[in-house]
PDB file of N, CA and C in Angstrom:
ATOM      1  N   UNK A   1     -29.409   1.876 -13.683  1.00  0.00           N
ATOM      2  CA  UNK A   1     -29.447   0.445 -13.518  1.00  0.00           C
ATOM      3  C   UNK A   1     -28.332   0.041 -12.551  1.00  0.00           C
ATOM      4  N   UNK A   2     -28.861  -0.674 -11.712  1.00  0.00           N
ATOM      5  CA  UNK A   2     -27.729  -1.208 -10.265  1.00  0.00           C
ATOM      6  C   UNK A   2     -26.773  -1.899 -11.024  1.00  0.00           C
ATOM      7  N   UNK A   3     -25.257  -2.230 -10.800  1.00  0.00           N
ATOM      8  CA  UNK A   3     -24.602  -3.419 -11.215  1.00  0.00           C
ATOM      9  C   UNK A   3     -24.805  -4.482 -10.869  1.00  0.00           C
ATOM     10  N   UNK A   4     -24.245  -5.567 -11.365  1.00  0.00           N
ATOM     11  CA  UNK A   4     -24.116  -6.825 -11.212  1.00  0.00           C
ATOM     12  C   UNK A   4     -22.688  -7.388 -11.886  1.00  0.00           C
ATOM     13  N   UNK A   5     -21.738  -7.256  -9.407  1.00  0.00           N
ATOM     14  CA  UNK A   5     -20.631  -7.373 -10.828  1.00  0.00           C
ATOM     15  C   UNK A   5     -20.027  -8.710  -9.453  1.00  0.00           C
ATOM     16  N   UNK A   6     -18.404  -9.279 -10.249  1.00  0.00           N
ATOM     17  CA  UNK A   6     -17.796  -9.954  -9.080  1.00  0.00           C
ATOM     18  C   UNK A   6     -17.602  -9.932  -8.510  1.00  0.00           C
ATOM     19  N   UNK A   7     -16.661 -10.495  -7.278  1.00  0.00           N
ATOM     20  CA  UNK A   7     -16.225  -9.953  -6.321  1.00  0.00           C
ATOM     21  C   UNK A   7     -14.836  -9.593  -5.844  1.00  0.00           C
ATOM     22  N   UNK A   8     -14.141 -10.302  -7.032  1.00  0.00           N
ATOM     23  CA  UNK A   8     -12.904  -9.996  -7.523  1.00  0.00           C
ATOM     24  C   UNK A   8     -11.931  -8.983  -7.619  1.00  0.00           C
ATOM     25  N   UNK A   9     -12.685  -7.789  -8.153  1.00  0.00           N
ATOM     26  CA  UNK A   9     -12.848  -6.673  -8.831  1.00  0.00           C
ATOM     27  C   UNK A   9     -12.546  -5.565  -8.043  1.00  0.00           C
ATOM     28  N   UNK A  10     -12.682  -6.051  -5.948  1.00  0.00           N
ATOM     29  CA  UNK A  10     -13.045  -4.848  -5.304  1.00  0.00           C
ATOM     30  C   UNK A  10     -14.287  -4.423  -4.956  1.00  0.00           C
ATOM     31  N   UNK A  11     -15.586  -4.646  -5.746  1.00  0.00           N
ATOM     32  CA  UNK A  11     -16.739  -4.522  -5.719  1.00  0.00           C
ATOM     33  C   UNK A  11     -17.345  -3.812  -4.541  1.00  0.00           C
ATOM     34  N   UNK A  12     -16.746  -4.655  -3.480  1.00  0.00           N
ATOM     35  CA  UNK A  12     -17.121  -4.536  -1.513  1.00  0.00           C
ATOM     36  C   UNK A  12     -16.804  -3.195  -1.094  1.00  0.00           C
ATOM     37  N   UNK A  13     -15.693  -3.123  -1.924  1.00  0.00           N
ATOM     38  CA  UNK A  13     -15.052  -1.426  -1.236  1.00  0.00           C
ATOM     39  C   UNK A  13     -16.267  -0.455  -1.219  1.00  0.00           C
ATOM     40  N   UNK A  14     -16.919  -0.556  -2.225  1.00  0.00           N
ATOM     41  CA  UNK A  14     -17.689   1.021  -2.888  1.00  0.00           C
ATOM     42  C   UNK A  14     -19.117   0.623  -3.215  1.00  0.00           C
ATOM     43  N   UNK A  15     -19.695  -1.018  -3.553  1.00  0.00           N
ATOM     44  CA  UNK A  15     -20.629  -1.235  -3.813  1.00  0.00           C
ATOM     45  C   UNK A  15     -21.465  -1.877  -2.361  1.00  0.00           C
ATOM     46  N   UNK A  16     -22.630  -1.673  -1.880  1.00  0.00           N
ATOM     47  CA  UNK A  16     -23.142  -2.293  -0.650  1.00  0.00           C
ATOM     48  C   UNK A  16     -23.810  -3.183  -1.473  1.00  0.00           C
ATOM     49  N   UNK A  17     -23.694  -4.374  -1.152  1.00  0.00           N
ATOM     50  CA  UNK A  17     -24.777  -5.612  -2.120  1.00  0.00           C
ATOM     51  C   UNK A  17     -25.633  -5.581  -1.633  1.00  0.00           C
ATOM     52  N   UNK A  18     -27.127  -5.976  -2.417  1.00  0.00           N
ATOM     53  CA  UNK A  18     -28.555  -5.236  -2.344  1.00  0.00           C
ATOM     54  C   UNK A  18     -28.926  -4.130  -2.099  1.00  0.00           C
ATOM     55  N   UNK A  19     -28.050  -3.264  -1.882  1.00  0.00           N
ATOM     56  CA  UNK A  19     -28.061  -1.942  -1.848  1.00  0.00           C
ATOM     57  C   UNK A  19     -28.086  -0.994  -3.107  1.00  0.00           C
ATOM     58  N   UNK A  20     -26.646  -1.125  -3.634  1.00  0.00           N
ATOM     59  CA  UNK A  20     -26.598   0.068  -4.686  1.00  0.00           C
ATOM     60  C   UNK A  20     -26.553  -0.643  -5.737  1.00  0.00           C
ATOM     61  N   UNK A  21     -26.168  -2.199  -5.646  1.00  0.00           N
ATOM     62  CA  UNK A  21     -25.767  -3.240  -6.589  1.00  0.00           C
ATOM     63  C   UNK A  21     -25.816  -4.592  -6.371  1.00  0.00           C
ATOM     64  N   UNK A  22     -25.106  -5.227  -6.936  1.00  0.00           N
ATOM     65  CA  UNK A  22     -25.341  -6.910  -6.156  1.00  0.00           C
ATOM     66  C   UNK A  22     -24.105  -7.494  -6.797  1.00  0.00           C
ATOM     67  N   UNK A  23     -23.545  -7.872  -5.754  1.00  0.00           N
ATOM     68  CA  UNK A  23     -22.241  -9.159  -6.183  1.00  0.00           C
ATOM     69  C   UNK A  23     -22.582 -10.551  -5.787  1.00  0.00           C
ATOM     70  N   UNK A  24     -22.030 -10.750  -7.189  1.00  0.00           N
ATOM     71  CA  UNK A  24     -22.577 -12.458  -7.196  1.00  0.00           C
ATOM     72  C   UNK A  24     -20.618 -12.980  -7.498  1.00  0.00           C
ATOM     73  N   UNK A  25     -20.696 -14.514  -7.787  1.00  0.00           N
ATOM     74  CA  UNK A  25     -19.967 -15.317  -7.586  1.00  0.00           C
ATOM     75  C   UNK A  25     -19.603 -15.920  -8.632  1.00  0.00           C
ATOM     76  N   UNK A  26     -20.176 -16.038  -9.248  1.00  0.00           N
ATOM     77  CA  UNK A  26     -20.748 -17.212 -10.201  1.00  0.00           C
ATOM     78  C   UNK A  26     -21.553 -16.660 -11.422  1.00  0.00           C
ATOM     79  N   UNK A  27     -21.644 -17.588 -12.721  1.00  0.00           N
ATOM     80  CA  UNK A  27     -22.722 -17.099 -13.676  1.00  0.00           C
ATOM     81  C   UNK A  27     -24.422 -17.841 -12.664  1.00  0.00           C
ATOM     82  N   UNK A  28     -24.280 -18.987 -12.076  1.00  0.00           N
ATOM     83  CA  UNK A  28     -24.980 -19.661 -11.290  1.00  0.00           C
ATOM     84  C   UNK A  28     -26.066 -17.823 -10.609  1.00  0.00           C
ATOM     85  N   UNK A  29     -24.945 -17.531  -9.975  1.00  0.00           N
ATOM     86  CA  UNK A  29     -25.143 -16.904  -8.975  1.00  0.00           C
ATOM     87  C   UNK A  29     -25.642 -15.464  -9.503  1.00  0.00           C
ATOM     88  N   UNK A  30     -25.358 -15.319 -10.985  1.00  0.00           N
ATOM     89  CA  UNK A  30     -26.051 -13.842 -11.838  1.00  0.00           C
ATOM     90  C   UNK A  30     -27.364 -14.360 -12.501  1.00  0.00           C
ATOM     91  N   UNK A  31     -27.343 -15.415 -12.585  1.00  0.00           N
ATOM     92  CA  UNK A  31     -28.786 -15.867 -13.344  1.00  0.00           C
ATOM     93  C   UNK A  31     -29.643 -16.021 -12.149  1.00  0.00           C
ATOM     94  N   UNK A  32     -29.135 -16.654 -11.023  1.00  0.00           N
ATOM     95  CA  UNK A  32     -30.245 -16.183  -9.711  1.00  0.00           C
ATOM     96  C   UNK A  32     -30.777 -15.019  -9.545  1.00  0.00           C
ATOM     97  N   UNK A  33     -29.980 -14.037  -9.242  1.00  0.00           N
ATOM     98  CA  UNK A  33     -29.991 -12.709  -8.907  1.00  0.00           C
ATOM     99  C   UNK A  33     -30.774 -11.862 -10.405  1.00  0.00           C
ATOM    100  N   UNK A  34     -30.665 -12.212 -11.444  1.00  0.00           N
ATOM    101  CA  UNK A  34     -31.389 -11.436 -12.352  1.00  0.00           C
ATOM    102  C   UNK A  34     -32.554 -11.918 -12.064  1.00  0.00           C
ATOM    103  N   UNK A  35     -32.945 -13.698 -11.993  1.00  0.00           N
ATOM    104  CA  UNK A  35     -34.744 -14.313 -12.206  1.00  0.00           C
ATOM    105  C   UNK A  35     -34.787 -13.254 -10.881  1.00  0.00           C
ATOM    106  N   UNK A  36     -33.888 -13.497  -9.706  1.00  0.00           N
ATOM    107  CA  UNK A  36     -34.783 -12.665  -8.715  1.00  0.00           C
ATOM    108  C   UNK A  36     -35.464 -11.074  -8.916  1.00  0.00           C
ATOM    109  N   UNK A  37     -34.824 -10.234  -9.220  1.00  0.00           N
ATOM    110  CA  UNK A  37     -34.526  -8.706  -9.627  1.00  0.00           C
ATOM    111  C   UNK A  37     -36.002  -9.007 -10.712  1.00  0.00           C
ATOM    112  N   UNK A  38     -35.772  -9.798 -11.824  1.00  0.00           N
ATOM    113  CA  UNK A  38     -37.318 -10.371 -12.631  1.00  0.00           C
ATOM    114  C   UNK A  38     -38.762 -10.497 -11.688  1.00  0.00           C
ATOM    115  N   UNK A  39     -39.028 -11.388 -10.828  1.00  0.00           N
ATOM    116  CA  UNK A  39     -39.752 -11.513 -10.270  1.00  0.00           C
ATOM    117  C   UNK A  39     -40.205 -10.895  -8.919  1.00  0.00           C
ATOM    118  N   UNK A  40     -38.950  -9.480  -8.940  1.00  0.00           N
ATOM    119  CA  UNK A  40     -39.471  -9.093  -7.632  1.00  0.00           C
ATOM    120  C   UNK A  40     -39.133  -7.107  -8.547  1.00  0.00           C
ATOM    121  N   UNK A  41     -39.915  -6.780  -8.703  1.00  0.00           N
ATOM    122  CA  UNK A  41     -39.553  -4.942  -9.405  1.00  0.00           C
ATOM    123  C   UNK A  41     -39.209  -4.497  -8.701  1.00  0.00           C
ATOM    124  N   UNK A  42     -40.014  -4.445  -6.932  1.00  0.00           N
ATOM    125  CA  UNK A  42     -39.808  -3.482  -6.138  1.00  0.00           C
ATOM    126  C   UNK A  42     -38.139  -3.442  -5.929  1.00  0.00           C
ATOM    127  N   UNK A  43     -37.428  -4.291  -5.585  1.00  0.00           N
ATOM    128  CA  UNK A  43     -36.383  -5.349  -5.387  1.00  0.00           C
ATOM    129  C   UNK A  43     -35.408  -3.961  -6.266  1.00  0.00           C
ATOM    130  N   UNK A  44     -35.588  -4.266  -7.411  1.00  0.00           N
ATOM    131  CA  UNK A  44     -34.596  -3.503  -8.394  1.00  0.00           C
ATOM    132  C   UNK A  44     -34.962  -2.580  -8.216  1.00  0.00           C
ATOM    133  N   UNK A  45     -36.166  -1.630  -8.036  1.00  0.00           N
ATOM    134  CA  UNK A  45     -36.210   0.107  -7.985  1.00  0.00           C
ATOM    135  C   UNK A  45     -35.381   0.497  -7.043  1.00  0.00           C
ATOM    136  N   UNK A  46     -35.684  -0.483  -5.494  1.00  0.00           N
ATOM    137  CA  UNK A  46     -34.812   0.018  -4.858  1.00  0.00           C
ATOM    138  C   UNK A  46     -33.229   0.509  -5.030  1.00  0.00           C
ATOM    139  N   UNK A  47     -32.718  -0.699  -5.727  1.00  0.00           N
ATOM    140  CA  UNK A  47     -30.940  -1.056  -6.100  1.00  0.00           C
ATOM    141  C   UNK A  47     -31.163   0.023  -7.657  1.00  0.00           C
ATOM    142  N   UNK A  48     -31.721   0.528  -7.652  1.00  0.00           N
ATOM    143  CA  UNK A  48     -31.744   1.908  -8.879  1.00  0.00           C
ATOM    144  C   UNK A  48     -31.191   2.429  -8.133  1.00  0.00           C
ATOM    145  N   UNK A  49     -32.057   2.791  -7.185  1.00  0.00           N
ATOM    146  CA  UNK A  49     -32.028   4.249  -6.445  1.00  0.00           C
ATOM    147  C   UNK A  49     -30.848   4.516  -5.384  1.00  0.00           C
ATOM    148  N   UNK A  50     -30.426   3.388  -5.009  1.00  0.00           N
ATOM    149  CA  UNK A  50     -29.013   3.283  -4.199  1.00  0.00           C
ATOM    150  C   UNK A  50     -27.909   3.137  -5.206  1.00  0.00           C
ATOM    151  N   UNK A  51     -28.141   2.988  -6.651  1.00  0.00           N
ATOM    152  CA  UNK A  51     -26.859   2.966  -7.680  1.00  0.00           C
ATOM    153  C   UNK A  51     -26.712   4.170  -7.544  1.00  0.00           C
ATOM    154  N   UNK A  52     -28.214   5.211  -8.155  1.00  0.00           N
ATOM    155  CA  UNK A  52     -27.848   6.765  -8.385  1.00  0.00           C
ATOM    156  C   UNK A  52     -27.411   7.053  -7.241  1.00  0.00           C
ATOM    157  N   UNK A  53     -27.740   6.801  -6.287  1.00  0.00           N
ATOM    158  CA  UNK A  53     -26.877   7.637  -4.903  1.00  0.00           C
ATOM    159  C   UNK A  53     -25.823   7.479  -5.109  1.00  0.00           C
ATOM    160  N   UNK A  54     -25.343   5.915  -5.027  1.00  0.00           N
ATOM    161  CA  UNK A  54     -23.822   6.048  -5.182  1.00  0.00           C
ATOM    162  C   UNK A  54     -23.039   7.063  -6.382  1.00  0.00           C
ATOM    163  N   UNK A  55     -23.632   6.619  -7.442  1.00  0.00           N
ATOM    164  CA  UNK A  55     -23.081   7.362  -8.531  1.00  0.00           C
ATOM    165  C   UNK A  55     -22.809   8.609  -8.122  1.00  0.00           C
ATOM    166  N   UNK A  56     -23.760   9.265  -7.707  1.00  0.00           N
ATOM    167  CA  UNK A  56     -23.844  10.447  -7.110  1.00  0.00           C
ATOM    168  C   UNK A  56     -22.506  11.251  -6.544  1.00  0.00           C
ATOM    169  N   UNK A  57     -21.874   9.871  -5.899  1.00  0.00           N
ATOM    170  CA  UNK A  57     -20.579  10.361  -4.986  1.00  0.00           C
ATOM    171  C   UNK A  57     -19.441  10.044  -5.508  1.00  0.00           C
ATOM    172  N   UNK A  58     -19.264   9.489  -6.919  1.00  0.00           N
ATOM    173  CA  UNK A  58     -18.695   9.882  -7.720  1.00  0.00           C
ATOM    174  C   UNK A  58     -18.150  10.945  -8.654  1.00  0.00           C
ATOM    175  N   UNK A  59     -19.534  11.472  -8.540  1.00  0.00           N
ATOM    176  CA  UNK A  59     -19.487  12.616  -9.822  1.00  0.00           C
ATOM    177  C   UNK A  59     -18.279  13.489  -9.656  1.00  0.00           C
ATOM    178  N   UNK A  60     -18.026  13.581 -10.520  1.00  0.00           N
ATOM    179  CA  UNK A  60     -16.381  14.631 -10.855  1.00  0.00           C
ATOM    180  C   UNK A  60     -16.263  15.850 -10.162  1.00  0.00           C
ATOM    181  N   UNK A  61     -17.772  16.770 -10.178  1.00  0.00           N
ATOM    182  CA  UNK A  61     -17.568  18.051  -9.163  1.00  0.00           C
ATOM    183  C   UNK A  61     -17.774  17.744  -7.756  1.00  0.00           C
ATOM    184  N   UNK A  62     -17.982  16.339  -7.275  1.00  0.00           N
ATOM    185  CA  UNK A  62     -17.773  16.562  -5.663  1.00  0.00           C
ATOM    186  C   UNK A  62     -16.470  15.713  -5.483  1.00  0.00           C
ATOM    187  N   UNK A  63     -15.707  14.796  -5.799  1.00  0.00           N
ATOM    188  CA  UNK A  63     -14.510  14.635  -5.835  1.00  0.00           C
ATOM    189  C   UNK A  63     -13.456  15.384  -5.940  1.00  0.00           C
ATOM    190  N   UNK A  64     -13.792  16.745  -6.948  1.00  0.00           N
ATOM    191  CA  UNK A  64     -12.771  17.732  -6.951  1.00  0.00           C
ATOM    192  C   UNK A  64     -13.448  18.544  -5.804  1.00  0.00           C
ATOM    193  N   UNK A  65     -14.043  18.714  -5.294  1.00  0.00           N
ATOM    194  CA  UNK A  65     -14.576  19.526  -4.164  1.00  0.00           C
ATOM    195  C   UNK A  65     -13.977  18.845  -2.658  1.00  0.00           C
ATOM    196  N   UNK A  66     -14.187  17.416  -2.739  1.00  0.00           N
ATOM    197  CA  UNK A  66     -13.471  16.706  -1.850  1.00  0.00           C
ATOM    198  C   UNK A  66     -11.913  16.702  -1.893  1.00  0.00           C
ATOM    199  N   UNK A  67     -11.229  17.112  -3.138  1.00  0.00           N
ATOM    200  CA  UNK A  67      -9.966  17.264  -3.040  1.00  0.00           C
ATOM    201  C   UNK A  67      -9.001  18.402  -2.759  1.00  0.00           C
ATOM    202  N   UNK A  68     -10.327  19.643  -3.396  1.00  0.00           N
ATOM    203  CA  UNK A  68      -9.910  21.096  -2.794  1.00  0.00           C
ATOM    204  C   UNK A  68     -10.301  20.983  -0.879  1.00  0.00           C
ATOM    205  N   UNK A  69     -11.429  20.389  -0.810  1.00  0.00           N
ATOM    206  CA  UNK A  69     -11.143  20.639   0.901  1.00  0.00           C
ATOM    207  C   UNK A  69      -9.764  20.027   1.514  1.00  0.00           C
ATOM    208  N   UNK A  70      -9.267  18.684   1.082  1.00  0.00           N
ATOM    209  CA  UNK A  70      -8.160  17.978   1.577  1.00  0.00           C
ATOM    210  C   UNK A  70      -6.894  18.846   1.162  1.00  0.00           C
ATOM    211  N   UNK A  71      -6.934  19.068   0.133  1.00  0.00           N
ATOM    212  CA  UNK A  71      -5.803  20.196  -0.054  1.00  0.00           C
ATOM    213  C   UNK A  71      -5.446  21.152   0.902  1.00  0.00           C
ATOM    214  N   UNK A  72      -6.240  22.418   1.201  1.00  0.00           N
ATOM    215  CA  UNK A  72      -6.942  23.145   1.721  1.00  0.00           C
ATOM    216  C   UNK A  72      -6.662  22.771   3.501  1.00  0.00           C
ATOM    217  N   UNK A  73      -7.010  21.865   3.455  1.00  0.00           N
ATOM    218  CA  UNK A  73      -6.730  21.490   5.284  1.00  0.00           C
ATOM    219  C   UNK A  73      -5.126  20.995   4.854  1.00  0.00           C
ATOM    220  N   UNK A  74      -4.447  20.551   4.127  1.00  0.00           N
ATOM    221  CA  UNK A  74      -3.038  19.822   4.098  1.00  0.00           C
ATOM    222  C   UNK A  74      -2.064  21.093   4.361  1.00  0.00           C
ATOM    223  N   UNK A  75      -2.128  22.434   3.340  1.00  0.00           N
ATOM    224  CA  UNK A  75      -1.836  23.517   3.526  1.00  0.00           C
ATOM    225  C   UNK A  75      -2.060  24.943   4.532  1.00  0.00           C
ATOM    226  N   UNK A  76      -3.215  24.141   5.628  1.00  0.00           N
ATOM    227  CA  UNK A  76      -3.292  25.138   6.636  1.00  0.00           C
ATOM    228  C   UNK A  76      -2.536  25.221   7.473  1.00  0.00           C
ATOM    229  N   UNK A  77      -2.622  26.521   8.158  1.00  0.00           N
ATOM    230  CA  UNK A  77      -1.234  26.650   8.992  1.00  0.00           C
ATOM    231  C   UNK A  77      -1.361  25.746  10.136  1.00  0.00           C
ATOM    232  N   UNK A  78      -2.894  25.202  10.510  1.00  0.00           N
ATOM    233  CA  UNK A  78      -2.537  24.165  12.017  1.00  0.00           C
ATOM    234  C   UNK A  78      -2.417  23.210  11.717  1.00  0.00           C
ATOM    235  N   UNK A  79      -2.412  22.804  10.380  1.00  0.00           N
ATOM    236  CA  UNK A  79      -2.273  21.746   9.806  1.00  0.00           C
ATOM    237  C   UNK A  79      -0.370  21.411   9.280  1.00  0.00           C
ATOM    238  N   UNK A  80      -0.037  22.273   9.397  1.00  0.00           N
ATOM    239  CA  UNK A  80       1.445  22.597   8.884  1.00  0.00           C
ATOM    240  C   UNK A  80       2.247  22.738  10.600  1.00  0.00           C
ATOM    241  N   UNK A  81       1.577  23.215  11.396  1.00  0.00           N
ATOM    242  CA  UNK A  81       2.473  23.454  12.615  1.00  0.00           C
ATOM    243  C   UNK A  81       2.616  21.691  13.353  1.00  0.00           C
ATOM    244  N   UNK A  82       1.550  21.177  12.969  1.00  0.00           N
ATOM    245  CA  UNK A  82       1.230  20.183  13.214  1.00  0.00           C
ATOM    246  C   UNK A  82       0.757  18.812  14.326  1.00  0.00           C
TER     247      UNK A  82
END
C-alpha cells in the first residue's frame, strides 16, 4: 500500500508523489486524495507498485551491500592516495 504522508516529515527526499506515494497538506487534502485513489483503482495499483519499488531500495541487504561497496572504495588504495 503507497503512503499518504506530510510534507513536513521529509517525505520529498525519498517519496516521488503519485509515484511511490502521495503527499498531501492537509486532512482537506488526504480526504481528496483517498475519494481520488477510491474512484480511480488503476491510479492506486500503480502507487502500489512504485511503493514496492521503493521499498525495495530500502531493504536491509542492499543498503548493507551499498555500504560494503562505499567502504570498500573509501579503503582502496586510489582511493587513499587520493
Amino acid at each position: 500500500m503507497p503512503s499518504i504522508l506530510y510534507p513536513d516529515y521529509g517525505a520529498a527526499d525519498w517519496l516521488q508523489d503519485g509515484t511511490s506515494g502521495f503527499i498531501v497538506n492537509d486532512v482537506d487534502d488526504l480526504i481528496t486524495r483517498i475519494d481520488a485513489l477510491t474512484a480511480n483503482p488503476g491510479e492506486l495499483t500503480r502507487a502500489k507498485r512504485g511503493a514496492l519499488e521503493l521499498a525495495a531500495r530500502f531493504d536491509c541487504r542492499v543498503i548493507i551491500k551499498d555500504w560494503e561497496r562505499e567502504i570498500e572504495r573509501m579503503l582502496s588504495p586510489r582511493h587513499a592516495s587520493g
